[in-house]
Structure formats: structure tokens, C-alpha cells
C-alpha atoms as a PDB file:
ATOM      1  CA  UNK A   1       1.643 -17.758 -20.834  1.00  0.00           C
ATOM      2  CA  UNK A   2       1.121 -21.622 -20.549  1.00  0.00           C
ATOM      3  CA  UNK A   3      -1.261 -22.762 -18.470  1.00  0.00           C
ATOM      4  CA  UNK A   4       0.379 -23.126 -15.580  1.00  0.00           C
ATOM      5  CA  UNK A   5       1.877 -19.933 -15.505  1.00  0.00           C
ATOM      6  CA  UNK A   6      -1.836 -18.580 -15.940  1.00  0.00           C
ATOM      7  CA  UNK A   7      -3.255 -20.085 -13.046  1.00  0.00           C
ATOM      8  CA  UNK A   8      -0.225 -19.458 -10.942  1.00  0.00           C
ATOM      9  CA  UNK A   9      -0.227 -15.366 -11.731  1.00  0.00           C
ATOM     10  CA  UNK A  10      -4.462 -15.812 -10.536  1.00  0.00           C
ATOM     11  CA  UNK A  11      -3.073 -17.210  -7.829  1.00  0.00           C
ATOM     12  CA  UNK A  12      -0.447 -14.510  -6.781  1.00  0.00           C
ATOM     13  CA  UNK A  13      -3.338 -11.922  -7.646  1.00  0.00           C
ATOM     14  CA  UNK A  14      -5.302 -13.322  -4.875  1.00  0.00           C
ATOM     15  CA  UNK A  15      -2.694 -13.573  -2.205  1.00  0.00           C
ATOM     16  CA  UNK A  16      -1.367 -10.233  -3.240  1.00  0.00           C
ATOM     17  CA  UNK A  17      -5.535  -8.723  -2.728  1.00  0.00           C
ATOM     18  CA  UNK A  18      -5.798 -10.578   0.591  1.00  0.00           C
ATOM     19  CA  UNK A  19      -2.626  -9.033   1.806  1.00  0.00           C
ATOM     20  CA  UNK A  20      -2.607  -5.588   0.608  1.00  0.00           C
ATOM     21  CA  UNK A  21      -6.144  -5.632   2.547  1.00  0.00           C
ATOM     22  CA  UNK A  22      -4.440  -6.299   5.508  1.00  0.00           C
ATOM     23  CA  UNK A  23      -1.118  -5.236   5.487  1.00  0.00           C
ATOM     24  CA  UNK A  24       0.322  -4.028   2.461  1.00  0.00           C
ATOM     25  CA  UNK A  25       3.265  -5.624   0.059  1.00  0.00           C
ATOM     26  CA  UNK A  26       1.270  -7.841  -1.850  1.00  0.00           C
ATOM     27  CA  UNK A  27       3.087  -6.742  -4.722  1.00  0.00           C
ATOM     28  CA  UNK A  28       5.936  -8.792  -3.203  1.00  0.00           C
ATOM     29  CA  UNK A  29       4.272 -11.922  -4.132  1.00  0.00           C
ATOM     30  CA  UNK A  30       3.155 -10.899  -7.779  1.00  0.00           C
ATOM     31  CA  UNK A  31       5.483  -9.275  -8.873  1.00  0.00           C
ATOM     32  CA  UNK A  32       8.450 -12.614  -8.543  1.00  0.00           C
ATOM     33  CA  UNK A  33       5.686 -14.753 -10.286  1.00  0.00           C
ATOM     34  CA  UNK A  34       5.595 -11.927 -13.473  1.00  0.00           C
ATOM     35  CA  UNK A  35       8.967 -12.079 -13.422  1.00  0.00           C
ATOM     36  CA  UNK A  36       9.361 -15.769 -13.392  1.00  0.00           C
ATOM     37  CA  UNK A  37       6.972 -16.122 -16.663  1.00  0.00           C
ATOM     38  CA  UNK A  38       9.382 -14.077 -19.010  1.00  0.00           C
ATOM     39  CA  UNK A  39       7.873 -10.509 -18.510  1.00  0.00           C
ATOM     40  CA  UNK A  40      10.650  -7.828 -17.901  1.00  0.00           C
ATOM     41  CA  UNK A  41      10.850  -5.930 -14.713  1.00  0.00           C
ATOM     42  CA  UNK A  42       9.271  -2.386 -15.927  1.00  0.00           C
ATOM     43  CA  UNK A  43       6.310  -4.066 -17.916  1.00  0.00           C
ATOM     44  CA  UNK A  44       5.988  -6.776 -14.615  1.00  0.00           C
ATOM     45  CA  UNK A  45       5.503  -3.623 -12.832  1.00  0.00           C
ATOM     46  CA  UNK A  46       3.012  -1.763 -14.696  1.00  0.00           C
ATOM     47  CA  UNK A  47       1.107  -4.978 -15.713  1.00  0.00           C
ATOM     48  CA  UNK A  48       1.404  -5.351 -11.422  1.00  0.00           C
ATOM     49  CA  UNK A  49       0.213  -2.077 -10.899  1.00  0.00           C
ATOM     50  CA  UNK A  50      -2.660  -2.051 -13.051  1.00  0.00           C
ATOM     51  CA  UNK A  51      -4.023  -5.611 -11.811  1.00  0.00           C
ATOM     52  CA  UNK A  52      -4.067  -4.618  -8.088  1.00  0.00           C
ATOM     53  CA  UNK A  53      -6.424  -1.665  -8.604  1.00  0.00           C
ATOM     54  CA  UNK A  54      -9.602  -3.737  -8.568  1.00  0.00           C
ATOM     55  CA  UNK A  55      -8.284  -5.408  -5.359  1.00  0.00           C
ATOM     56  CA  UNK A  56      -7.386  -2.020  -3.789  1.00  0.00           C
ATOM     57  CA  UNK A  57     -10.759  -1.041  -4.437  1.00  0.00           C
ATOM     58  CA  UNK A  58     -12.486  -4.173  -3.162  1.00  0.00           C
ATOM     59  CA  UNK A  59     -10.517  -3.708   0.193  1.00  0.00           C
ATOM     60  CA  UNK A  60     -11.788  -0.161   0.487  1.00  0.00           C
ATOM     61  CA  UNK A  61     -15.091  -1.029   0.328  1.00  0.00           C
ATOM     62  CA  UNK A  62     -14.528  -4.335   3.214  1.00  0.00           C
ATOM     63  CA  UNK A  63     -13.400  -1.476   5.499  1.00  0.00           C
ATOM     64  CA  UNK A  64     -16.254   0.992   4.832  1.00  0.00           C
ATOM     65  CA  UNK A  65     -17.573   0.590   8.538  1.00  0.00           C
ATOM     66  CA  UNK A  66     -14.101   1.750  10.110  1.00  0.00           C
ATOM     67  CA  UNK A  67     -14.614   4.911   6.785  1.00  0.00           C
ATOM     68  CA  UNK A  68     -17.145   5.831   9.090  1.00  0.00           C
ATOM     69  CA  UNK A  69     -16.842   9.803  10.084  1.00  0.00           C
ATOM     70  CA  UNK A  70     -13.024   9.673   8.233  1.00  0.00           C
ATOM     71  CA  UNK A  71     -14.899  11.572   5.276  1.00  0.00           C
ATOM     72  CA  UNK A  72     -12.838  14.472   5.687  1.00  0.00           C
ATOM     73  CA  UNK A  73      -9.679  13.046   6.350  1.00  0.00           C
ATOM     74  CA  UNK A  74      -9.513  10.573   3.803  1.00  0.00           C
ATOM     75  CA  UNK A  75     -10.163  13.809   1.119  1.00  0.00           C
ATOM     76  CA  UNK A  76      -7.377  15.297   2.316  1.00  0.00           C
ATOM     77  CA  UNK A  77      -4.865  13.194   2.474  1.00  0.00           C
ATOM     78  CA  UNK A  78      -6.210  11.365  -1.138  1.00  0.00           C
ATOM     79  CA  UNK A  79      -5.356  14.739  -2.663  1.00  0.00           C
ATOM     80  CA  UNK A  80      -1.444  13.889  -1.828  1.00  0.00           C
ATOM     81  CA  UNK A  81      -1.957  10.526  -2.775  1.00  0.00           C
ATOM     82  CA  UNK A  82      -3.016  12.025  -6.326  1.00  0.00           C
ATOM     83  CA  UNK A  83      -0.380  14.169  -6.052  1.00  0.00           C
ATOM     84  CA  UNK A  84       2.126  11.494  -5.192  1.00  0.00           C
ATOM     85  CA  UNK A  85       0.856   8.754  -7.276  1.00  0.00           C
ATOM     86  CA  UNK A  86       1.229  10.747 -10.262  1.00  0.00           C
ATOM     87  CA  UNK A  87       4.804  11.635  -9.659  1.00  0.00           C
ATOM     88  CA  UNK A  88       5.817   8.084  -8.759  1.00  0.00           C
ATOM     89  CA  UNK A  89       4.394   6.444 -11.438  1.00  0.00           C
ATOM     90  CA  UNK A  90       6.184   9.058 -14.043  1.00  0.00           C
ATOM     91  CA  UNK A  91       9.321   8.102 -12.261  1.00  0.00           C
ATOM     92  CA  UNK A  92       9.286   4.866 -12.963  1.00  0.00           C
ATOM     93  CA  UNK A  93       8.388   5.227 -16.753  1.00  0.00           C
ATOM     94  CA  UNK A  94      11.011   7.744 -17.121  1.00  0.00           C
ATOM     95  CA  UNK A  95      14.222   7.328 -14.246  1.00  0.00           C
ATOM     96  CA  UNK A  96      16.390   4.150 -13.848  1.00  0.00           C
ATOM     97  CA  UNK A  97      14.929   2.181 -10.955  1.00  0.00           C
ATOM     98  CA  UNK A  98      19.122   2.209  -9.266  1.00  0.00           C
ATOM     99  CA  UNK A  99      18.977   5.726  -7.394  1.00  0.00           C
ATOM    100  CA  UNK A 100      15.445   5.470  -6.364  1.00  0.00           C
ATOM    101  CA  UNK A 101      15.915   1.912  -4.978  1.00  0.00           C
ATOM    102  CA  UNK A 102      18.588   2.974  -2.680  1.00  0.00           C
ATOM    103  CA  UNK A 103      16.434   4.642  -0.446  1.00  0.00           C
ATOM    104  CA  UNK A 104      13.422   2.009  -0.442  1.00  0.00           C
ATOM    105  CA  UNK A 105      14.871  -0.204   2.107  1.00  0.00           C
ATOM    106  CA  UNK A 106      15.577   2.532   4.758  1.00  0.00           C
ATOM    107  CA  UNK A 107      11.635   3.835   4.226  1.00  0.00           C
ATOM    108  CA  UNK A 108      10.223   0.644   5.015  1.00  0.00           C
ATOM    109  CA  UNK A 109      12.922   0.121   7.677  1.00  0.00           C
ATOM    110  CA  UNK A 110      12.024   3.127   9.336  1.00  0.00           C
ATOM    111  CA  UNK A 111       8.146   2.309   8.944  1.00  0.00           C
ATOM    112  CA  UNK A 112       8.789  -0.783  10.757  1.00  0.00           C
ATOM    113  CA  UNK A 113       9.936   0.751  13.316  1.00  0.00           C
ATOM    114  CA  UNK A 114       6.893   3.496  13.430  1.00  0.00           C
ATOM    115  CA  UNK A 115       4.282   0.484  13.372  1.00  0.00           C
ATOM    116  CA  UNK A 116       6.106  -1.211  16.858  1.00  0.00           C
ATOM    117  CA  UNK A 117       6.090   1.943  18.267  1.00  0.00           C
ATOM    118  CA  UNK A 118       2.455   2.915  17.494  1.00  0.00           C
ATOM    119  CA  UNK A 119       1.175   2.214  20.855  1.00  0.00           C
ATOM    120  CA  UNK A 120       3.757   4.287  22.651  1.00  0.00           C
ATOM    121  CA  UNK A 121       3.196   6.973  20.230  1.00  0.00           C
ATOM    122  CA  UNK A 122      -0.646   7.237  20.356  1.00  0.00           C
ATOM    123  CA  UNK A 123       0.085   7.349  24.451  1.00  0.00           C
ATOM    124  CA  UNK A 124       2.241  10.237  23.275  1.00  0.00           C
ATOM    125  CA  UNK A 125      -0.290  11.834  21.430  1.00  0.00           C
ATOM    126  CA  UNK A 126      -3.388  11.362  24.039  1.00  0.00           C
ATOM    127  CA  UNK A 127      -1.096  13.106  26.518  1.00  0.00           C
ATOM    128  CA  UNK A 128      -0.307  15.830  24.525  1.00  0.00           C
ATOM    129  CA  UNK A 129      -4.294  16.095  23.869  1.00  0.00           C
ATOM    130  CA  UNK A 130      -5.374  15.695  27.252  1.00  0.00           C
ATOM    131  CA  UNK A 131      -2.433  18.631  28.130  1.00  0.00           C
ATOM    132  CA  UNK A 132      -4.378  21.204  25.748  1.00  0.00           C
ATOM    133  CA  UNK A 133      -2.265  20.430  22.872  1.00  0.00           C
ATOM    134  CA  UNK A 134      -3.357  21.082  19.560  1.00  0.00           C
ATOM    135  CA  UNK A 135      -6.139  18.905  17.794  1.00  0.00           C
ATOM    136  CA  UNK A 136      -5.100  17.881  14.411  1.00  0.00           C
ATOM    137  CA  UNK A 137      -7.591  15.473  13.083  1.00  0.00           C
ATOM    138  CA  UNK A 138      -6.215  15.194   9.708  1.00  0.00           C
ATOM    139  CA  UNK A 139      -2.271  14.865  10.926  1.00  0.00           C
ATOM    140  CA  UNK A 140      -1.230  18.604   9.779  1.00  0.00           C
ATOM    141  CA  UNK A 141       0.917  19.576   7.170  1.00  0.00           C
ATOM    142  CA  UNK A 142       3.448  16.745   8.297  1.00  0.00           C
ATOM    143  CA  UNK A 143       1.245  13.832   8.042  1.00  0.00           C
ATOM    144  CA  UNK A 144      -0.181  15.163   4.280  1.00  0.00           C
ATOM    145  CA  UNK A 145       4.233  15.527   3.324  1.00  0.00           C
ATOM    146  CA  UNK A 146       4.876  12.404   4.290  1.00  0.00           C
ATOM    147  CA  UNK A 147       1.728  10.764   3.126  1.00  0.00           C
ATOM    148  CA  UNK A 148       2.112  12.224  -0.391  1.00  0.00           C
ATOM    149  CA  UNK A 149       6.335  11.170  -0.475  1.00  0.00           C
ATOM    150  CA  UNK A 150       4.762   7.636   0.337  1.00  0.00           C
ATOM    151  CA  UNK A 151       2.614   8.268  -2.468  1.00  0.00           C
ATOM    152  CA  UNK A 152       5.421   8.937  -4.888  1.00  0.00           C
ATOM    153  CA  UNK A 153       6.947   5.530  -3.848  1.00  0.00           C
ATOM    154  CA  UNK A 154       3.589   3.869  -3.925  1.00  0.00           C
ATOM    155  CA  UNK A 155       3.484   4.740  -7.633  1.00  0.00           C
ATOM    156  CA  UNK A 156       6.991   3.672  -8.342  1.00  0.00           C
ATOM    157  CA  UNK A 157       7.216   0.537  -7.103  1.00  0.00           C
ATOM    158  CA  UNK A 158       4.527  -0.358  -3.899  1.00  0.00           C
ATOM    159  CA  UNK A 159       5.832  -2.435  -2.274  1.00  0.00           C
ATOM    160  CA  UNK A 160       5.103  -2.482   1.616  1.00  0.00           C
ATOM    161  CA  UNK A 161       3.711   1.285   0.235  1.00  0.00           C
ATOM    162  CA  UNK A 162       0.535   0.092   3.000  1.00  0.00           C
ATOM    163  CA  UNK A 163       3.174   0.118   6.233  1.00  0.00           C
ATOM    164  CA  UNK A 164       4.752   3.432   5.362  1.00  0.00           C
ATOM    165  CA  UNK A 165       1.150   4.995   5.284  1.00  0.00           C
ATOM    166  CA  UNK A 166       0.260   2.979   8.520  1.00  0.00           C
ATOM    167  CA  UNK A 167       3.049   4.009  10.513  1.00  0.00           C
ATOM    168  CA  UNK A 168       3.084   7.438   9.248  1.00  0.00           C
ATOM    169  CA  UNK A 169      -0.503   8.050  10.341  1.00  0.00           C
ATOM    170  CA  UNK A 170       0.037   5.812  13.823  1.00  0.00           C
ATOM    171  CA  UNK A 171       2.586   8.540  14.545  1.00  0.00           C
ATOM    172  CA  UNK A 172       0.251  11.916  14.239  1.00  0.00           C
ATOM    173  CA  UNK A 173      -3.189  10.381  14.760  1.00  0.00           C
ATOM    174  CA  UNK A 174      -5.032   9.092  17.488  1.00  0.00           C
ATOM    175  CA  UNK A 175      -6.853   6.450  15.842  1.00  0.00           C
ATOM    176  CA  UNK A 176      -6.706   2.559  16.667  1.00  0.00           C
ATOM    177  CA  UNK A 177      -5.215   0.719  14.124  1.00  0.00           C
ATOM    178  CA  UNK A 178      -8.127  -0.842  11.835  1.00  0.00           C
ATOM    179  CA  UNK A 179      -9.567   2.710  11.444  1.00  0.00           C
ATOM    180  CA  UNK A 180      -5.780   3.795  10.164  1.00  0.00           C
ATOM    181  CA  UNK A 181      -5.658   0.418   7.750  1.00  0.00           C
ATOM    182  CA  UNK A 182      -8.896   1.450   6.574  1.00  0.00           C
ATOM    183  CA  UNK A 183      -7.679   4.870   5.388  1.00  0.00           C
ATOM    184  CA  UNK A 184      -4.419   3.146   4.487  1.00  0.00           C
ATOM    185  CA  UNK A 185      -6.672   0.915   1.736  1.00  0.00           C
ATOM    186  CA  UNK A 186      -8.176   4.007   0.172  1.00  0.00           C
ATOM    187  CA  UNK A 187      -4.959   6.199  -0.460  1.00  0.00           C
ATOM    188  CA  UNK A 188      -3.557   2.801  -1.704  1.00  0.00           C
ATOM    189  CA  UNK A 189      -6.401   2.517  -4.202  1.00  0.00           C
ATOM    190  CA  UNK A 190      -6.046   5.923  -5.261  1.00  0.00           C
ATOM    191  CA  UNK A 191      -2.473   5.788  -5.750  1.00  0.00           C
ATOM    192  CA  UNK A 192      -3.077   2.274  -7.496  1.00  0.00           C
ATOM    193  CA  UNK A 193      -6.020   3.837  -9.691  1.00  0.00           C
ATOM    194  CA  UNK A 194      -4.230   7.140 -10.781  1.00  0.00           C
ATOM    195  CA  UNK A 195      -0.524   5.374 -11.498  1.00  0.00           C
ATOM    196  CA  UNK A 196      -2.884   2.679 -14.087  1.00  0.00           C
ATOM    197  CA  UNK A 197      -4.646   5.578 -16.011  1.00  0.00           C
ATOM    198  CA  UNK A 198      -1.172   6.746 -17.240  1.00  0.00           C
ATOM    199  CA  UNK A 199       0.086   3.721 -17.521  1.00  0.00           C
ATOM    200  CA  UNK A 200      -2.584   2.927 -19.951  1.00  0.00           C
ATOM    201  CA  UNK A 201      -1.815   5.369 -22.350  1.00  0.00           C
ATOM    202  CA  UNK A 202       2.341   5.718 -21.663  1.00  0.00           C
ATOM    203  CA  UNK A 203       3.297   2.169 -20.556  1.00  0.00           C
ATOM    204  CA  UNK A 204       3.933  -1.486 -22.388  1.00  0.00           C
ATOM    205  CA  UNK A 205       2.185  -3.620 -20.395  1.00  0.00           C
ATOM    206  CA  UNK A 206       1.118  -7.792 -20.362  1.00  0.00           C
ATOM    207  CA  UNK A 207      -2.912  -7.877 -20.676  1.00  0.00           C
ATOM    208  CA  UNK A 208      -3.276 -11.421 -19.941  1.00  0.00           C
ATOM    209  CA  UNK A 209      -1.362 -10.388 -16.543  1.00  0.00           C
ATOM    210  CA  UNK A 210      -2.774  -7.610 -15.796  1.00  0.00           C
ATOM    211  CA  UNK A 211      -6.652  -9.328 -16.285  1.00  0.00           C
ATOM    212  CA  UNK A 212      -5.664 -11.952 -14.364  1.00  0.00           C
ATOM    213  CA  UNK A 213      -3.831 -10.282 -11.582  1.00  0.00           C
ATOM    214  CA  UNK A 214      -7.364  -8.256 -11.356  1.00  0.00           C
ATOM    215  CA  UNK A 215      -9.475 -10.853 -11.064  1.00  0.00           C
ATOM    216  CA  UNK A 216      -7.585 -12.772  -7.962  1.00  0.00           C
ATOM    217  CA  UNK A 217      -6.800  -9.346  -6.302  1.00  0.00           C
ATOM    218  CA  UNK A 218     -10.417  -7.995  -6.236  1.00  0.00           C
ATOM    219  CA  UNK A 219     -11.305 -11.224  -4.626  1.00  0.00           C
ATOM    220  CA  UNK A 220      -8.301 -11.015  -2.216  1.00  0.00           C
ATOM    221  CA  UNK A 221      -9.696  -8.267  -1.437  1.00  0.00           C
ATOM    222  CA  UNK A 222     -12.530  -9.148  -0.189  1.00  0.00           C
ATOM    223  CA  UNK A 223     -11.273 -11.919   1.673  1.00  0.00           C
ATOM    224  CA  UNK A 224      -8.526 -10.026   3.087  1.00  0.00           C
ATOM    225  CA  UNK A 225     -10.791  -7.472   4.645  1.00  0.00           C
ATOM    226  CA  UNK A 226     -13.256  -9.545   5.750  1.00  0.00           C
ATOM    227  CA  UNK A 227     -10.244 -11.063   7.650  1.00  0.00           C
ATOM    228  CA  UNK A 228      -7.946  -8.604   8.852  1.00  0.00           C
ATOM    229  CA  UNK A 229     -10.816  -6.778  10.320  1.00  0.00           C
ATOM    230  CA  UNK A 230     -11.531  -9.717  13.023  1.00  0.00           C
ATOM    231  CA  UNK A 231      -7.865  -9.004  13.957  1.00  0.00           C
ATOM    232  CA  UNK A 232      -7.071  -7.141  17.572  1.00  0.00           C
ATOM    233  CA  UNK A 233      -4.744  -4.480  17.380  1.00  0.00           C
ATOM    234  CA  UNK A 234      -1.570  -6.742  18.643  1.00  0.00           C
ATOM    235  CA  UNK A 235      -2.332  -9.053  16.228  1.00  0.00           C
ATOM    236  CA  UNK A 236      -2.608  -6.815  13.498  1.00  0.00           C
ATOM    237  CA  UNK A 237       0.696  -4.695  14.280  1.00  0.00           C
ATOM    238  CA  UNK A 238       2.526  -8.416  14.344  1.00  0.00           C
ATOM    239  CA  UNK A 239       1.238  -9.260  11.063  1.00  0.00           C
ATOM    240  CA  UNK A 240       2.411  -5.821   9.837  1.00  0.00           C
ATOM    241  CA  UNK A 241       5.647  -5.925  11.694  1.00  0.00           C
ATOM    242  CA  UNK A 242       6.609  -9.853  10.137  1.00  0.00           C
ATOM    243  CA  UNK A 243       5.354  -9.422   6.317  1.00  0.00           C
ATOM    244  CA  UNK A 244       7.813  -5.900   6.855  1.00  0.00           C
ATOM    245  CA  UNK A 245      10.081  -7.409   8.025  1.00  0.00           C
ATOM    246  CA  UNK A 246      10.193 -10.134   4.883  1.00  0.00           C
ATOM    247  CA  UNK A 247       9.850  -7.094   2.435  1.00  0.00           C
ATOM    248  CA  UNK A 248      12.838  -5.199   4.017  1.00  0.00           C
ATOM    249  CA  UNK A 249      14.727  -8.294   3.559  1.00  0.00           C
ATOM    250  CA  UNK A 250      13.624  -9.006   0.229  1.00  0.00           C
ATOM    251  CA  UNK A 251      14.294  -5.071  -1.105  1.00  0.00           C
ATOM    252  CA  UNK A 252      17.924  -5.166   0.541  1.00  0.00           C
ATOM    253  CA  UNK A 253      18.619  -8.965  -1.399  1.00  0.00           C
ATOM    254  CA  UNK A 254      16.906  -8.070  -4.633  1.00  0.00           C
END
């Protein structure tokens, strides 16, 4: 890489952090800047995948006060994002990307979708709790079968993998928003962490990418958490809703 190219990738690496903290699909910004330096698309995407797990990790950590009493949850549901992880990211080192790809655009369409409706749906879900429904705290079966398919996809490809897991949980939990994007940024680490480790030993990668990818998104990280947790609820659903929104578009055009 020349120079330039260099310090634009470090740059990318940082947005990418600073989103994925917040929202999710930072790999949308990344991964056209690998491209544009000459890498192709299947070692762009492992050399992606591999530089976003410090930043996952970092936005974990920024959201450790809304962790708080999730313990349980978050073990649960990081077993099908282990599960799902693995799967994806030995799909995309073995399947052509075609048939996959055909359903991305209708998952984070439908996620969109989820995350507008999150307030009506957590009304929903009060109601049904204040009727004598049944208590789920960790989402049942459903939430964990969905959580773990988003999992598969997060390992594929990840982008706008954060919304699916957002408005998957917004649907069967009764949780305000930051706590779920907390949650959201450890299954996305986990997913992140376990796709790298076989990448490492199974996949071609770009080291000078995937170093400096690391580097801006651990600091994105930070940043981005430090940010998006200042955000109300509205404003936070917008954000989701918009930087969707520009994924969906960008998935149906690619």
C-alpha cells in the first residue's frame, strides 16, 4: 500500500469502530476502501474481519455499565453467536458469496423494520407481562434461533450484522435500547473474535490491512461508545434506522 492508501484504510478502521459501537455496518465503510487499494473481495473480507475484532472488543468494554445484571443473558445468547460465527465464517471460505447474498438485503430490510417498530413492540411485550404472560429474560428459544442465524451472517459478511441483533432482541425483550446495543457489541465481538481465529489458520489475508484496520477500530471504539451512549432512545433508533437504510441500499446496488 502507498501511503495514502495506508492512512486512508486507518482512517476507515476508525469510522468503521465508532460506528459498529453505535450502530453496526461499519464494515460498509472498510470494506470499499480494501477494495479500492487492489485487495480482492474474499481476502478484503477476512483482512476486514480480523481488523474489527479489537474495535468490537473496545466497544464492549464502553458499554460495560449497561452489561450490568445482563451476565446471564449475554452467556446465552454468545453460545449461538459461537455457534453462528463459526458457521458463517466457513461459508464464506468455502461457498460462492451469489446464493448467500440474495437473501442479505431482505434480513436487513426486515431488521429495519423491527428497529422502527421497537417501541410498539416493547408496549407489546409489557402488556403481555403485566397480563401474567410468561417471563423470558433471555428471549426463549426464538430469540437464541434467530440470534445465532444472525450470527452465521455476521461471520459471512457483517455488514449491518449489529441491526439484525438489535431488532431481533427489541422484538422479545423488554429492555431500552442502550442496554440491547450493549449486548448487541458483545455477540458482535464474539462473532468477530471466533470468525478471525479460523481465518488465521484457513484464510489469505492482507497484514498491513488487517493491523491497521485494528488500530483505528479499537479506537473507534472507544469513541463510538463513549458517544452513542449519551444518545436518547429516539435518537439512537434514527441513527440505526438511516445508516440501515444506506446499507440496504448499498447491498441491493453492490
Amino acid at each position: 500500500m502507498t501511503p495514502w492508501e495506508m492512512t486512508a484504510v486507518l482512517a476507515a478502521g476508525t469510522g468503521a469502530g465508532a460506528v459498529n459501537a453505535v450502530v453496526g455496518s461499519g464494515t460498509l465503510i472498510t470494506f470499499p476502501v480494501l477494495l479500492a487499494t487492489g485487495l480482492p473481495p474474499v481476502t478484503a473480507t477476512v483482512s476486514n474481519g480480523l481488523g474489527l475484532v479489537p474495535g468490537s472488543i473496545t466497544a464492549a468494554v464502553g458499554y460495560r455499565e449497561e452489561l450490568r445484571g445482563q451476565g446471564r443473558r449475554v452467556l446465552l445468547l454468545g453460545i449461538g453467536a459461537v455457534l453462528g460465527g463459526l458457521v458463517g465464517a466457513v461459508l464464506l471460505l468455502t461457498l460462492p458469496a451469489s446464493a448467500f447474498e440474495r437473501i442479505v438485503p431482505v434480513l436487513v430490510g426486515l431488521a429495519l423494520v423491527l428497529v422502527a417498530c421497537q417501541p410498539w413492540i416493547a408496549k407489546r411485550v409489557r402488556r403481555r407481562l403485566a397480563s401474567g404472560g410468561p417471563v423470558r429474560r433471555d428471549g426463549g428459544p426464538l430469540l437464541f434461533a434467530g440470534l445465532t442465524l444472525a450470527s452465521v451472517y455476521g461471520g459471512y459478511f457483517s455488514a449491518a450484522q449489529g441491526i439484525i441483533y438489535v431488532s431481533l432482541m427489541g422484538m422479545l425483550l423488554d429492555e431500552t435500547l442502550q442496554r440491547l446495543n450493549a449486548v448487541k457489541n458483545v455477540l458482535a465481538a464474539v462473532v468477530n473474535t471466533v470468525a478471525a481465529l479460523l481465518f488465521l489458520f484457513f484464510a489469505h489475508f492482507d497484514w498491513t490491512a488487517v493491523v491497521l484496520i485494528a488500530a483505528g477500530s479499537a479506537l473507534g471504539g472507544l469513541i463510538g461508545a463513549r458517544t452513542g451512549r449519551r444518545f436518547s432512545p429516539a435518537v439512537l433508533r434514527a441513527l440505526i434506522v438511516s445508516v440501515g437504510t444506506v446499507a440496504l441500499v448499498h447491498l441491493v446496488l453492490r
